[in-house]
Protein backbone atom coordinates (compact mmCIF):
# COMPACT_ATOMS: atom_id res chain seq x y z
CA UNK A 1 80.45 189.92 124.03
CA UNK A 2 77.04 190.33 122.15
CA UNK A 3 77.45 190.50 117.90
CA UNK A 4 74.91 192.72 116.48
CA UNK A 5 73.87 192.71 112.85
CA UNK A 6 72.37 195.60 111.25
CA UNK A 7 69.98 195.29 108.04
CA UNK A 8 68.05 198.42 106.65
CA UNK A 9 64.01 199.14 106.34
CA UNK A 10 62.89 197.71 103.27
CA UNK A 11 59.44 197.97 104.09
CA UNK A 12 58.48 194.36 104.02
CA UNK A 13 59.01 194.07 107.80
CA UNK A 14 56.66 197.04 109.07
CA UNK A 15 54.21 195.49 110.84
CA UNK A 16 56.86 193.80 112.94
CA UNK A 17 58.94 197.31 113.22
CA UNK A 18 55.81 198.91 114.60
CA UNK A 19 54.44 196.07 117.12
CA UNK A 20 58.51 196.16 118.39
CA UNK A 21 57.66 199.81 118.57
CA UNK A 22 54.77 200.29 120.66
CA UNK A 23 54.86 196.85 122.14
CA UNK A 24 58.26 195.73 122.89
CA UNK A 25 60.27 198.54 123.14
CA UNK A 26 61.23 200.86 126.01
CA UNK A 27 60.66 204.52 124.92
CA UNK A 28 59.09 203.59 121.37
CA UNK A 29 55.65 205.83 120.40
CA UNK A 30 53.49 206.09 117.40
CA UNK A 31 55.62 208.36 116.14
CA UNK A 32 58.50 205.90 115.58
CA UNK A 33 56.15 203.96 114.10
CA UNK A 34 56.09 203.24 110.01
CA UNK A 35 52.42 203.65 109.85
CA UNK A 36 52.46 207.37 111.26
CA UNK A 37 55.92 207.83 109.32
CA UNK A 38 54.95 206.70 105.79
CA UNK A 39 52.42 209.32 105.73
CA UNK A 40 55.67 211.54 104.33
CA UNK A 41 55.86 209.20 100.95
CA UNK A 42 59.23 210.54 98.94
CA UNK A 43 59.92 213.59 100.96
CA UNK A 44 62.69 211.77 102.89
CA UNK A 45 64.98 209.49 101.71
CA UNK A 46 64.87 206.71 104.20
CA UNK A 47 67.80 205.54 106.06
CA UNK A 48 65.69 203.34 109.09
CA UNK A 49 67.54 200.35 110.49
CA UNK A 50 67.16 196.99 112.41
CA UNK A 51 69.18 195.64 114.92
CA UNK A 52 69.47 192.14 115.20
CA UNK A 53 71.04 189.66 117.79
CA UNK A 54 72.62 186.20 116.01
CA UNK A 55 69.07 184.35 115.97
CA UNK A 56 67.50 187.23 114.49
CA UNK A 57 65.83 188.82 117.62
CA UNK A 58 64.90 192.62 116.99
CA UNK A 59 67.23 194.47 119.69
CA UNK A 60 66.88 198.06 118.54
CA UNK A 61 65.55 200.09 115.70
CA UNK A 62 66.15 203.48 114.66
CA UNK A 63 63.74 205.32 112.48
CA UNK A 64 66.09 207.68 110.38
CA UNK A 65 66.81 209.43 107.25
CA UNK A 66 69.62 210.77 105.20
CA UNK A 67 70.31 214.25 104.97
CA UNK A 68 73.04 215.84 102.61
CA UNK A 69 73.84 219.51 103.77
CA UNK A 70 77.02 221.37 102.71
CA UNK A 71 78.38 218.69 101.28
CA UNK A 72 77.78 216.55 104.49
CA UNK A 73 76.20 213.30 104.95
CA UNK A 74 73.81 213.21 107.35
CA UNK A 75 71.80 210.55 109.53
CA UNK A 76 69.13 212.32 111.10
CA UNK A 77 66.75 210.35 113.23
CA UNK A 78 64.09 210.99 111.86
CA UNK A 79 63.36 214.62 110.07
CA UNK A 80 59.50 213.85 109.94
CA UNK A 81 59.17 213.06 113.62
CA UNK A 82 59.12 215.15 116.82
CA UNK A 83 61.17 211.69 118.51
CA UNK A 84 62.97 209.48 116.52
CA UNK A 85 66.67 208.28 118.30
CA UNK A 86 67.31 204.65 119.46
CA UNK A 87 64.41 202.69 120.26
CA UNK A 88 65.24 199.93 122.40
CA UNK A 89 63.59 196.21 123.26
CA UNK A 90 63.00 196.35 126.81
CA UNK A 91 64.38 193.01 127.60
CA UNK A 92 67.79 194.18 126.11
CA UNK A 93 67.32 197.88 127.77
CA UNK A 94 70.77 197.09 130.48
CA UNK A 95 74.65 198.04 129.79
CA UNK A 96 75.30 195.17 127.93
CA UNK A 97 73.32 195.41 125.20
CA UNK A 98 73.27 199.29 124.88
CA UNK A 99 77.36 198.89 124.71
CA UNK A 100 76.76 196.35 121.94
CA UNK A 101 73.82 199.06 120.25
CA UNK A 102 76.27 201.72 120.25
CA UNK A 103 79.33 199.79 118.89
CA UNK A 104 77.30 198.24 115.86
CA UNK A 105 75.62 201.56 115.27
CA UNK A 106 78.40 203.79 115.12
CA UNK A 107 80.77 201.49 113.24
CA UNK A 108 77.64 201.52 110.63
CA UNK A 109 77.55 204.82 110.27
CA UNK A 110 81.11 205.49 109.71
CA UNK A 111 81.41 202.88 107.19
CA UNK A 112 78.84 204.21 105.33
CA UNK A 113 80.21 207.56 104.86
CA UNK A 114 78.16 209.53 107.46
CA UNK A 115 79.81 212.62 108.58
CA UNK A 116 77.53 213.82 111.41
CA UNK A 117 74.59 212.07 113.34
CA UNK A 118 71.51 213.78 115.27
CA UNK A 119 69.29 211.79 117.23
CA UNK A 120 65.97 212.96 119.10
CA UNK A 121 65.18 211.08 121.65
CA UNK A 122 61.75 210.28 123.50
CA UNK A 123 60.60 212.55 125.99
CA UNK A 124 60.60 211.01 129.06
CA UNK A 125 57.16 211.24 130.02
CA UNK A 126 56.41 209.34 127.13
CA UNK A 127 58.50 206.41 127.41
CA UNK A 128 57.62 203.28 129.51
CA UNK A 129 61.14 203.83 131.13
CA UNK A 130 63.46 206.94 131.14
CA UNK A 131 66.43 207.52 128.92
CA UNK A 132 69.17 207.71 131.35
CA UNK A 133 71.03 204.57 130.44
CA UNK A 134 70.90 206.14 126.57
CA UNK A 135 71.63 209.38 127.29
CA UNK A 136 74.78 208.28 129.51
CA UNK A 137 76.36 205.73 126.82
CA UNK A 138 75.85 209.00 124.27
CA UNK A 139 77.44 211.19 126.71
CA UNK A 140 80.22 208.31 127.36
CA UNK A 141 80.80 208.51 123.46
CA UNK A 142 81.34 211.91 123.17
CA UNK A 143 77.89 213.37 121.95
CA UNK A 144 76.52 216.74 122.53
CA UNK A 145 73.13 217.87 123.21
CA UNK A 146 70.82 220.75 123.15
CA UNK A 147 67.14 220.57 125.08
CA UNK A 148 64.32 222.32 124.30
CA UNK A 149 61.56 222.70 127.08
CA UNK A 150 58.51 221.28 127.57
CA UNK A 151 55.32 221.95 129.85
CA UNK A 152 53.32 218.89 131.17
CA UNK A 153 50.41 218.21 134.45
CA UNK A 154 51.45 215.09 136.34
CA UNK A 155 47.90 214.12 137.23
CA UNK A 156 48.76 212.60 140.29
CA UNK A 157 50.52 215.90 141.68
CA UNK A 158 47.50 217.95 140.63
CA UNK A 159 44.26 219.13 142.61
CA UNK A 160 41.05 217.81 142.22
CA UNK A 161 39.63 221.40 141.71
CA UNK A 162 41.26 222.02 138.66
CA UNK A 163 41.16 225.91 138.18
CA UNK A 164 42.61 225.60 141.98
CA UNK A 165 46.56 224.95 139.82
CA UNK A 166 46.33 227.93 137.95
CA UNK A 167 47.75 230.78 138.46
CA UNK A 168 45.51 233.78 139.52
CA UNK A 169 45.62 234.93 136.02
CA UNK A 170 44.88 231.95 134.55
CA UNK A 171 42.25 231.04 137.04
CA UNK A 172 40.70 234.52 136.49
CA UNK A 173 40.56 234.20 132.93
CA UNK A 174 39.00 230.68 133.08
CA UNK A 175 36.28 232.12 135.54
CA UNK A 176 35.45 235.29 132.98
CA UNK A 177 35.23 232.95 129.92
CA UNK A 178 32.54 231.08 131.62
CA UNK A 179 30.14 234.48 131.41
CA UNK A 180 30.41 234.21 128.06
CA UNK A 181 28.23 231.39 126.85
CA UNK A 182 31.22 229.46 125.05
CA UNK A 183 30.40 225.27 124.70
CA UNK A 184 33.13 222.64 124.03
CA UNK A 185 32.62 219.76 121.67
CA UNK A 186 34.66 217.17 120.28
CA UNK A 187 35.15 218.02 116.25
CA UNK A 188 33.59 215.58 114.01
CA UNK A 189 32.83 216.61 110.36
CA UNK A 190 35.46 217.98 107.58
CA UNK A 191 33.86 221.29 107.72
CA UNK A 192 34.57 221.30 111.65
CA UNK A 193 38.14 220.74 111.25
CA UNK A 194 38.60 223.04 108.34
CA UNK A 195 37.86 225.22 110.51
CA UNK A 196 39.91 224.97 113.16
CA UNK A 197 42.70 225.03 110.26
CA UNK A 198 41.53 228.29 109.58
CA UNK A 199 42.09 229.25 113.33
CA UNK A 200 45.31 227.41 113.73
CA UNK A 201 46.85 229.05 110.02
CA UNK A 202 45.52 232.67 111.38
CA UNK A 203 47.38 232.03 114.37
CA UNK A 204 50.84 230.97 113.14
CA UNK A 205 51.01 233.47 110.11
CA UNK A 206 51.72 236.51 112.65
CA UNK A 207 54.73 234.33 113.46
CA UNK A 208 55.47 233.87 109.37
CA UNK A 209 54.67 230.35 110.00
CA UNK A 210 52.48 227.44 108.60
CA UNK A 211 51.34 224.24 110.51
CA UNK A 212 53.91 221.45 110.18
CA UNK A 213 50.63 218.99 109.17
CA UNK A 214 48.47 220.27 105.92
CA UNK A 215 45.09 220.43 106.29
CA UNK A 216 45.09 216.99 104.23
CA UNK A 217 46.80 215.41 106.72
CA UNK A 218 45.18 216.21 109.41
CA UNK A 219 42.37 214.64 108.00
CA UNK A 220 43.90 211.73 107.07
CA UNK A 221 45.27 211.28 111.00
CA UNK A 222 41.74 211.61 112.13
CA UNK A 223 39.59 209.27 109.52
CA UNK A 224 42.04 206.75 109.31
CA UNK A 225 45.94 206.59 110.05
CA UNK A 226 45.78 207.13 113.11
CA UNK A 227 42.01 207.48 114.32
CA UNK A 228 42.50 205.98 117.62
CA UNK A 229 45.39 208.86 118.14
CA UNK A 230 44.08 211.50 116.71
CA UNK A 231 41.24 213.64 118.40
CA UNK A 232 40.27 217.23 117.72
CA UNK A 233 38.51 220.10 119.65
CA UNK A 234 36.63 222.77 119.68
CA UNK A 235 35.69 226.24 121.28
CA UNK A 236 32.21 228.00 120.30
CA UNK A 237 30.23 230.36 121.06
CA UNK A 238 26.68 229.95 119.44
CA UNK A 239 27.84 228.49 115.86
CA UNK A 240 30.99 230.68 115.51
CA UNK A 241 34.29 228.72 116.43
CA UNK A 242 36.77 230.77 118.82
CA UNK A 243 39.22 228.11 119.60
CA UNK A 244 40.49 224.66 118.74
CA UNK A 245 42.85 222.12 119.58
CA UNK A 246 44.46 218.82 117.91
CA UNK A 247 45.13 216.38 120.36
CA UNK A 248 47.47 213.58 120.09
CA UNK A 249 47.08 210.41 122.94
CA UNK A 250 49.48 208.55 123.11
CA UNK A 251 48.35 205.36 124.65
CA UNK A 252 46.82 205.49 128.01
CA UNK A 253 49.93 207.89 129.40
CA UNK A 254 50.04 211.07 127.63
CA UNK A 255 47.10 213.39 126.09
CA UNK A 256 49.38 215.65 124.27
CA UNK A 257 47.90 219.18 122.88
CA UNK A 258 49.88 219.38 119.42
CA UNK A 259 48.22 222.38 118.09
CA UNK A 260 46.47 224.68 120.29
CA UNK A 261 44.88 228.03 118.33
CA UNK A 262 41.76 231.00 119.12
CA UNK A 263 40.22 233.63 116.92
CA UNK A 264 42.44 236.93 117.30
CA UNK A 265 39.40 238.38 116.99
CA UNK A 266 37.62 236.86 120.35
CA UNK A 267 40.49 236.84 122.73
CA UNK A 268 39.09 239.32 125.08
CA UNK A 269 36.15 236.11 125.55
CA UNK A 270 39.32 234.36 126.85
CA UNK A 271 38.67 231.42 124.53
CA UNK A 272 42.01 229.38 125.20
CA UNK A 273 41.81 229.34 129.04
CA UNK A 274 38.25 227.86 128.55
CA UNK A 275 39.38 225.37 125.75
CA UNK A 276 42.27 224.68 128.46
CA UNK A 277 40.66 223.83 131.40
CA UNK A 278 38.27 222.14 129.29
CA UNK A 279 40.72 219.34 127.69
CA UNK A 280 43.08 219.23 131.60
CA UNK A 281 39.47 218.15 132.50
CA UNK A 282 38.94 215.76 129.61
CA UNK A 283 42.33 214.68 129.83
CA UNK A 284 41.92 213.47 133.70
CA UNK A 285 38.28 212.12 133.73
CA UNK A 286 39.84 209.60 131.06
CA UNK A 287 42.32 208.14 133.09
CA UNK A 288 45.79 209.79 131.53
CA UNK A 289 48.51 209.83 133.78
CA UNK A 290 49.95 213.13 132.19
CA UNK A 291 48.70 216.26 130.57
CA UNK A 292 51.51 218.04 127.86
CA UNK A 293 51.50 221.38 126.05
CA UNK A 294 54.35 220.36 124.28
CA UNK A 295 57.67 222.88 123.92
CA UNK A 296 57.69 226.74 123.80
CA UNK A 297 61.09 226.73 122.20
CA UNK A 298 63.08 227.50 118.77
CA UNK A 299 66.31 227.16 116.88
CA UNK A 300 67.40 223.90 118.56
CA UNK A 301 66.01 225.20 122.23
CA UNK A 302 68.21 228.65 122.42
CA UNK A 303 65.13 230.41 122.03
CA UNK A 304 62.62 230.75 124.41
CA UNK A 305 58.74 231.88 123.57
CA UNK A 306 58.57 233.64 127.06
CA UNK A 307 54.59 234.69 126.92
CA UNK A 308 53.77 231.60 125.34
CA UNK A 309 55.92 229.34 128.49
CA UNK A 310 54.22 231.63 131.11
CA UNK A 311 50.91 230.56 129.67
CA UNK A 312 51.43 227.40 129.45
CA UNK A 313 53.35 227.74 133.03
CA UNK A 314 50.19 229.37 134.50
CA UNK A 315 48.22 226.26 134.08
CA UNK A 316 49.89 224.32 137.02
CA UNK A 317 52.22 222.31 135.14
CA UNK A 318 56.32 220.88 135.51
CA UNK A 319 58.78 221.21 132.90
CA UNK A 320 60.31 218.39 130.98
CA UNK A 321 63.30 218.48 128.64
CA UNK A 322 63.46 216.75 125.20
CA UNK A 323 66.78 215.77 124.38
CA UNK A 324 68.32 215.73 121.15
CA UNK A 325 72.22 214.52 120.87
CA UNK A 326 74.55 215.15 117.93
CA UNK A 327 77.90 214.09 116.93
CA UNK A 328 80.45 214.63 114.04
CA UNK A 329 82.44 211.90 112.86
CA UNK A 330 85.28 214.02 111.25
């Protein structure tokens, strides 16, 4: 029977935490990592733990936090991350050792008065290997979950002629954007991304919303916390910006759109489809195996952003699930 011993973050150990991240485990990202993590400082109150075998190999870790809500405890994995969940050492990723990560983990939790527990776990296009060992020993152990949808291009199911996997609309709108003497550039200077925040902040403020990264941050990302992750583009059409995108790569895998935004003004130029086409393109000539416009979902997946999932359905792409799992302990 495998003993498992868990000991909390204390921040001394990070550079470990992330190379068992991105370079040990099975569905660990940058985003599980403490260097894209930390950028949050105080605003969470840490609850990350290490799981160690008797000889003090790393077996699991779980990038988390504590959340107290209506009196409950809460460990939510992690609030500052789109995946957080169980990450898992590949060389321990069978049913013996995920029994043993779900015995020490849940015994943890109760002892340490958690009431509830909500784990996010990595999109399977993003993972070296998929979750289905995971998601069956939280099934087994009585979890719930909810799924919100996503939208990704599998390069290798996808035409060479690009504007061939569009829809007609899509492909029509891609063809009249090209009469209209738009260029697409890779941002480089402050006053290029500021504005595409401009864009992006116009866009989400007819949906009484604001971007999840400050403008700070995004700068931050780009110059140097995660400037081999971080890329961000741009739609113009003489020196006037219609469109712009911040893309997130994760490895050699995934070239993930995070924020995708045009001008209200210019949409009749058909901005988007142009900026579309023109990162699927930049996307494939690299070498990524998979192209993802990330979820069109809200409130935990019940809601569905029709028009925005037809446009990004229009493009040719599959739909993936992200799965988050929750359980109450009383």
């Amino acid at each position: 029977m495998v003993e498992l011993e868990i000991k909390l973050y204390d921040g001394n150990n990070r550079e470990k935490w992330d190379d068992f991240v991105m370079n040990r485990s099975v569905n660990g990202t940058f985003l599980q990592t403490k260097k894209f993590l930390d950028y949050h400082g105080d605003r969470f109150e840490d609850a990350s733990m290490i799981m160690y075998k008797g000889n003090g190999t790393m077996v699991a870790v779980v990038p988390a936090c504590t959340i107290v809500e209506d009196g409950q405890k809460i460990f939510s994995a992690h609030s500052g991350s789109t995946f957080g969940g169980i990450v898992v050492a590949e060389e321990f990723y069978n049913i013996e050792h995920m029994d043993a990560i779900m015995n020490a983990f849940e015994e943890y939790l109760v002892q340490n008065g958690y009431t509830k527990v909500c784990l996010k776990c990595t999109g399977d296009i993003f993972a070296r290997q998929n979750g289905n060992l995971l998601y069956y020993f939280l099934f087994q152990r009585g979890y719930t979950s909810y799924d919100e949808i996503s939208f990704y291009i599998d390069f290798s199911q996808y035409h060479d002629d690009i504007a061939s996997n569009f829809v007609s609309a899509r492909r029509r709108g891609y063809k009249y954007s090209l009469k209209n003497n738009l260029t697409f550039k890779k941002l480089q200077t402050k006053g290029e991304i500021e504005s595409f925040y401009e864009i992006l902040c116009d866009n989400l403020r007819k949906f009484d919303a604001v971007p999840v990264h400050s403008l700070a941050e995004i700068i931050d990302f780009r110059e140097t916390r995660l400037r081999d992750i971080v890329e961000v583009y741009g739609v113009y059409q003489e020196d006037r910006m219609l469109a712009g995108s911040m893309v997130f790569l994760f490895g050699d895998r995934v070239f993930h759109t995070q924020y995708l935004a045009a001008d209200q003004d210019c949409l009749n130029l058909y901005p988007m489809n142009f900026m579309d086409y023109n990162l699927i393109q930049t996307a494939r000539d690299r070498g990524f195996r998979y192209f993802s416009f990330g979820t069109s979902t809200y409130e935990h997946g019940k809601v569905l952003n029709k028009s925005l999932a037809e446009f990004k359905e229009g493009f040719g792409t599959q739909c993936g699930l992200n799965k988050t799992y929750v359980k109450n302990f009383i």
